[in-house]
Protein backbone atom coordinates (compact mmCIF):
# COMPACT_ATOMS: atom_id res chain seq x y z
CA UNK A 1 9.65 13.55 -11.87
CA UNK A 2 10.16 16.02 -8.92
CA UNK A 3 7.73 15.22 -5.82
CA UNK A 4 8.81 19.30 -4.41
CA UNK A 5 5.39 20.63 -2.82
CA UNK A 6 3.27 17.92 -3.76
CA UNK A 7 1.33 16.76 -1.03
CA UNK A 8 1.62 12.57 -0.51
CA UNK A 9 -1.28 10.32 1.69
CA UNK A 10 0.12 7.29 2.82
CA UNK A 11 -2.30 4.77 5.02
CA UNK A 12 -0.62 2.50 7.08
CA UNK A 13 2.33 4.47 7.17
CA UNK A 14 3.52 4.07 11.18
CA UNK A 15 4.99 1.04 10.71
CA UNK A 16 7.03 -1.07 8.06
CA UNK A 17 6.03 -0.50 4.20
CA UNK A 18 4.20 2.17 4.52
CA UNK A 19 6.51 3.56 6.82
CA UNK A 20 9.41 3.55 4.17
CA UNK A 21 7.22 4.63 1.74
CA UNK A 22 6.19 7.87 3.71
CA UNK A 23 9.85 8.37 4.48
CA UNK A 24 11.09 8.29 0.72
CA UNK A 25 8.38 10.17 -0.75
CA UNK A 26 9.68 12.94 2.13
CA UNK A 27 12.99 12.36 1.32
CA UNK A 28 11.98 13.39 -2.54
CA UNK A 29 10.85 16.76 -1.00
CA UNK A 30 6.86 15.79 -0.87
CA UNK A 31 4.36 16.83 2.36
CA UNK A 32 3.61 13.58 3.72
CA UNK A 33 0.49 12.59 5.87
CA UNK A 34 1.04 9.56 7.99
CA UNK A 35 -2.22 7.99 8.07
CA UNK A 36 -2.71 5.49 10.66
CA UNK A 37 -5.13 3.71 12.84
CA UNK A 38 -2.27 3.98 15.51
CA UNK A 39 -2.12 7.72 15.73
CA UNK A 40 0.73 7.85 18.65
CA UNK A 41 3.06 5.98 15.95
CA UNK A 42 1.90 8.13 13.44
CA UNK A 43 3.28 11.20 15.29
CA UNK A 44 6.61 9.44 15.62
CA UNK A 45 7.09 8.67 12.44
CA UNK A 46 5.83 12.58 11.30
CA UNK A 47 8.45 13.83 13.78
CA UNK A 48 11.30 11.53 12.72
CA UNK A 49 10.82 12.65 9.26
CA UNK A 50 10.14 16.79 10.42
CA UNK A 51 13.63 16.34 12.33
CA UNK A 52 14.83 14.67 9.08
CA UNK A 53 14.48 17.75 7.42
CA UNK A 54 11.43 16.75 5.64
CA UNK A 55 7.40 18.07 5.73
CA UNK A 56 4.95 15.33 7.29
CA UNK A 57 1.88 15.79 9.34
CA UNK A 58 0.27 12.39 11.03
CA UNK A 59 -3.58 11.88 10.85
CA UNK A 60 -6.21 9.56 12.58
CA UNK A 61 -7.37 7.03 9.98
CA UNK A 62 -9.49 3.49 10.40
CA UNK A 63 -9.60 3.00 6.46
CA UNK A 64 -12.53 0.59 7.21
CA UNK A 65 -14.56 3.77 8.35
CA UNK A 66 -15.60 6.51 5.25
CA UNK A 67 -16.43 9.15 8.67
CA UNK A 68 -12.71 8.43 9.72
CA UNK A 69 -11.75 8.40 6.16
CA UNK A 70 -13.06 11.36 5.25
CA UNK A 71 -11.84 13.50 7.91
CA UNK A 72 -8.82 12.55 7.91
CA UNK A 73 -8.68 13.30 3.59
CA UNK A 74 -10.15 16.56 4.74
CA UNK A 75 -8.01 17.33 7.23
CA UNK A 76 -4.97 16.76 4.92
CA UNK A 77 -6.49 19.21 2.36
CA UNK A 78 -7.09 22.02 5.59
CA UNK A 79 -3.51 21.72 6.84
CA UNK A 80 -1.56 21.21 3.31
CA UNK A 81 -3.73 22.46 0.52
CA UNK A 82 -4.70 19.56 -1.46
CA UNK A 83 -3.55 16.14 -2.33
CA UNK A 84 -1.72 14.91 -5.04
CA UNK A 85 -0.70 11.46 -4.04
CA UNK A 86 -2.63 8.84 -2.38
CA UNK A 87 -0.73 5.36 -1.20
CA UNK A 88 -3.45 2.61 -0.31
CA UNK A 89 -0.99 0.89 1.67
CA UNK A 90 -2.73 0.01 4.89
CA UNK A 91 -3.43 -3.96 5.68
CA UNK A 92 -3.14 -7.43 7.80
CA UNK A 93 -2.75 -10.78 7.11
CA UNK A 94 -4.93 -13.81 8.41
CA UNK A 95 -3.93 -17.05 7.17
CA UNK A 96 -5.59 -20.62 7.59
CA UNK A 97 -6.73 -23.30 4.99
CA UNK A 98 -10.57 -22.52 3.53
CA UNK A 99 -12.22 -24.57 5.35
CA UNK A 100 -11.00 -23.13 8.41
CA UNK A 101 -11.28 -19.83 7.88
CA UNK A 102 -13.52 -17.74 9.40
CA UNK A 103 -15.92 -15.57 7.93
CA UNK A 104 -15.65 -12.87 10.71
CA UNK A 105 -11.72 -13.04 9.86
CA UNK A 106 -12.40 -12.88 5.47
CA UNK A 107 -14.88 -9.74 5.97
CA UNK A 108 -11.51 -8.18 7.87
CA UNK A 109 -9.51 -8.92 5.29
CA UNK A 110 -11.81 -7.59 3.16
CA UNK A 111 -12.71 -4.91 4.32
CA UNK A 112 -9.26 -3.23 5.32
CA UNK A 113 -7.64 -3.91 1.85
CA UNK A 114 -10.24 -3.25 -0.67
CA UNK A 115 -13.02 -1.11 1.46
CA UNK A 116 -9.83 0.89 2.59
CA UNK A 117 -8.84 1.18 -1.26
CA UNK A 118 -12.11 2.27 -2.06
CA UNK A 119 -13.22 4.91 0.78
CA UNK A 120 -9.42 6.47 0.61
CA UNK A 121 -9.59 6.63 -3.28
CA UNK A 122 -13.14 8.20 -3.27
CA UNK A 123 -12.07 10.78 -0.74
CA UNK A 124 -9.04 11.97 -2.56
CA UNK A 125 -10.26 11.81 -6.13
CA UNK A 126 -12.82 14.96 -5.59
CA UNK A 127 -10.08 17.04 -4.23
CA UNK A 128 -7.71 15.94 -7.48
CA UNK A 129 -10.66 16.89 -9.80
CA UNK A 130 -11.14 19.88 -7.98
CA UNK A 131 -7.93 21.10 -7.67
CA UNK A 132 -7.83 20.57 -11.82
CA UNK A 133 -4.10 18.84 -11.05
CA UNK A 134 -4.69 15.75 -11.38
CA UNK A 135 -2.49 13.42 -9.25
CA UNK A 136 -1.45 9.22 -8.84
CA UNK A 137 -3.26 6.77 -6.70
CA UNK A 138 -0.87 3.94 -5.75
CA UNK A 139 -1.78 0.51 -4.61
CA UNK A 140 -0.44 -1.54 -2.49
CA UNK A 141 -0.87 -5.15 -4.16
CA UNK A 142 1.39 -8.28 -4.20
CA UNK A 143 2.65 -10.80 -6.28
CA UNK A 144 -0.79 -12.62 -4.67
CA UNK A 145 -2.33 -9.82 -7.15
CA UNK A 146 -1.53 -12.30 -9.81
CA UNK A 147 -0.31 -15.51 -8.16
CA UNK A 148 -1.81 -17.65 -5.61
CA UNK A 149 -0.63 -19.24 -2.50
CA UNK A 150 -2.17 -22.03 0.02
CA UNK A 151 -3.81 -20.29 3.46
CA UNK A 152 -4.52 -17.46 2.05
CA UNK A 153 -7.63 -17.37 0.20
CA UNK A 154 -8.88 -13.67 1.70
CA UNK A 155 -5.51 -11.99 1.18
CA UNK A 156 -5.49 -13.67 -2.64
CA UNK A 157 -9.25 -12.07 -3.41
CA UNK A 158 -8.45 -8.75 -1.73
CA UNK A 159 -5.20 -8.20 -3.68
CA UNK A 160 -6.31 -9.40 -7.26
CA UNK A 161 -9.23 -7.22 -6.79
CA UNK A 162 -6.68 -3.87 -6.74
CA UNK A 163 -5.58 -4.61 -10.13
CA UNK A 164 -9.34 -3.79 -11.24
CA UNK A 165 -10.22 -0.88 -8.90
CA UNK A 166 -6.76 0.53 -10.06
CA UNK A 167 -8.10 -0.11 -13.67
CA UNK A 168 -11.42 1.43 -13.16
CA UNK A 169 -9.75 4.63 -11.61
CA UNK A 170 -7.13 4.90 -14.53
CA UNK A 171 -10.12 4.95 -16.99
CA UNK A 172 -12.26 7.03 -15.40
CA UNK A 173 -9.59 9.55 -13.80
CA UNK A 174 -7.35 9.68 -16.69
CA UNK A 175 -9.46 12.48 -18.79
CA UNK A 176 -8.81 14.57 -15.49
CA UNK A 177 -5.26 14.15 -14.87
CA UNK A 178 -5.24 11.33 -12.47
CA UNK A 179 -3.12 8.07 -12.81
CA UNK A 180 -3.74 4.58 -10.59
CA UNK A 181 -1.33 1.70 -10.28
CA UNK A 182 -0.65 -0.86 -8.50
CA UNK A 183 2.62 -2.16 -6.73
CA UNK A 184 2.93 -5.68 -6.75
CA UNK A 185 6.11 -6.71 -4.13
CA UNK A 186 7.28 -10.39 -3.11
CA UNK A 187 7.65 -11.34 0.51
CA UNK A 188 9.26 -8.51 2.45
CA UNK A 189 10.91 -9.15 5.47
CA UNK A 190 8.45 -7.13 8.09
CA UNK A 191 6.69 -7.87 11.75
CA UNK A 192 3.78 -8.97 8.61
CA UNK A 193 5.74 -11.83 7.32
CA UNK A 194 7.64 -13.29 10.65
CA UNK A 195 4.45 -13.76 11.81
CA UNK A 196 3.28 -15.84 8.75
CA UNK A 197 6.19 -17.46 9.29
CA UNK A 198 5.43 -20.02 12.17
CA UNK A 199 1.58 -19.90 11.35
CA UNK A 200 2.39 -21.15 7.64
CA UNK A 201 4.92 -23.95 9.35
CA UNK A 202 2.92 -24.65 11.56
CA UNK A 203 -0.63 -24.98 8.87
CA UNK A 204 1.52 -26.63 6.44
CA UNK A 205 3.30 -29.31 8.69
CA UNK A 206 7.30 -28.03 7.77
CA UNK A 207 9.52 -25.88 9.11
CA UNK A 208 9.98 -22.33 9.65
CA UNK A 209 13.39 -22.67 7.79
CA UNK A 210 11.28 -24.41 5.17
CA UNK A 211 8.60 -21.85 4.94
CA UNK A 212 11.41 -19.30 3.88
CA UNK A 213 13.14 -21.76 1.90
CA UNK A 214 10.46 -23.37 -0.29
CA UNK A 215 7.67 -21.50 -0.24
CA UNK A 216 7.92 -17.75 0.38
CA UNK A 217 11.59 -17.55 -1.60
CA UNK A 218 11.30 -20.69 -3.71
CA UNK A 219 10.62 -19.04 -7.28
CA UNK A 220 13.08 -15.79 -6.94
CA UNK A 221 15.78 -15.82 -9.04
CA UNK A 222 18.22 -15.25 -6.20
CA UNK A 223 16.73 -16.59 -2.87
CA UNK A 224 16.24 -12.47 -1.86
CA UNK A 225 13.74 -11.36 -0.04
CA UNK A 226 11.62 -8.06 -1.40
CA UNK A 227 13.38 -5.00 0.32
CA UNK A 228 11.33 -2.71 1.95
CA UNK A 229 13.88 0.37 0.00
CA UNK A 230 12.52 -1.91 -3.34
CA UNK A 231 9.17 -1.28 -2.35
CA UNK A 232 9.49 2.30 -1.51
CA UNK A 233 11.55 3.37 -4.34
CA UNK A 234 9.19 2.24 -6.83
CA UNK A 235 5.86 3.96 -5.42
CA UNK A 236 8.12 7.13 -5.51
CA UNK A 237 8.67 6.50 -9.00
CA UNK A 238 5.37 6.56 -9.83
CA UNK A 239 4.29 9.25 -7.51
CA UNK A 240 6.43 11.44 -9.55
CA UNK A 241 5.77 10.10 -13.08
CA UNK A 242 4.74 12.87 -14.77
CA UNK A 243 2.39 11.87 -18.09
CA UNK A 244 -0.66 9.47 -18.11
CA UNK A 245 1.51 7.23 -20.24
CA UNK A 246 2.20 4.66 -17.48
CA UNK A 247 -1.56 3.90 -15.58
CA UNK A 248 -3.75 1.40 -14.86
CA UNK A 249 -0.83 -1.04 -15.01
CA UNK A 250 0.92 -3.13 -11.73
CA UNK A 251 4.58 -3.45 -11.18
CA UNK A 252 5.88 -6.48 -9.71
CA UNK A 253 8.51 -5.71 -7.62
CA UNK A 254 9.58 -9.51 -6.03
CA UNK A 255 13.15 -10.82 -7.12
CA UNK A 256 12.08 -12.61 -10.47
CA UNK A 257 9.10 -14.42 -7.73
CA UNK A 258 6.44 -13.91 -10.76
CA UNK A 259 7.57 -12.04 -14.44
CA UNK A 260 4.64 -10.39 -16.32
């Protein structure tokens, strides 16, 4: 399952998950374009992992905006060759109760987890079926891809509606060589979730110690949190898997938090 040479798109990838993801799939000896909104980052991160030893190259990307999108996708293919692996990693969170949530704040969510998805996978899928390769679209889901939690109504839609698109592209890609799936962590411990932290205590009338206690950890086996090295390990895995055997499926990655 050697990523040598293969050229590896990761959105979001200046900071935390997507970071470590970008930083593995290096580490397994791919290219790897840090695609961010935060393009100073970006370059960090590309250097860090050039001085490392490793290939990366950063790139400009709003995955809300199919221009941005799209040059960045064909930038990638300019510099590199091609693209083999895409990670739909980039996204936010915005919690409050339903009734209090704004609809300003639900079309953000929205649109920067499954727009993103969608513009990023369209862009890379010609240049797979062009390049008669093939390659793996990763998503980044959660355990919210199958579970739901209070305050979070946007992030709940956005993520169950991965599993499908990553469906949809299995099916249609597969006769070409192309495999989607979807990783599904727990609660990681990033910037992401201290912030939910006091917002959730805070909503739900408990404390922060509470919030990690007895909601975000409560149904792990083992009180863990998700690492980020879980995380990142397991989109390597199946950016390298090698037959069309294992698509259109999600792997929960989250402690025991939910078992398929």
């Amino acid at each position: 399952m050697s990523l040598n040479d293969k050229v590896a798109l990761v959105t979001g990838a200046a900071s935390g998950i997507g970071e470590q993801c970008a930083r593995k799939l290096a580490t397994d000896g791919a290219m790897v374009v840090i695609a961010d909104l935060n393009l100073a980052n970006a370059q960090r991160v590309a250097e860090d992992i050039v001085a490392a030893g490793g290939n990366a190259i950063a790139v400009a990307m709003d995955v809300t905006s199919e221009e941005t999108v799209n040059a960045g996708v064909a930038e990638t293919v300019s510099r590199l060759g091609g693209i083999d692996v895409l990670v739909s990693n980039a996204g936010i969170q915005i919690v409050n109760r339903i009734e209090d949530y704004a609809f300003a704040d639900w079309k953000r969510m929205l649109a920067i987890h499954l727009d993103g998805a969608f513009l990023t996978t369209k862009a890379a899928l010609k240049y797979m079926y062009a390049s008669n390769k093939g390659g793996a679209v990763i998503y980044m889901g959660s355990v919210h891809s199958h579970e739901a939690s209070q305050l979070k109504s946007a992030y709940v839609t956005a993520k169950h509606g991965l599993l499908g698109l990553a469906r949809v592209v299995a099916k249609e890609g597969g006769p070409r060589g192309v495999r989607a799936n979807v990783v599904c962590p727990g609660f990681v411990r990033t910037p992401l979730v201290d912030k939910q932290i006091p917002e959730q205590a805070k909503a739900l009338g408990i404390s922060e110690q509470a919030v990690v206690k007895d909601v975000m950890l409560k149904d792990t086996v083992n009180g863990e949190f998700t690492s980020v090295a879980d995380v990142a390990n397991t989109v390597a895995f199946l950016a390298g898997f090698e037959s069309s055997a294992l698509t259109g499926q999600s792997v929960v990655v989250s402690h025991g938090w939910f078992m398929q």
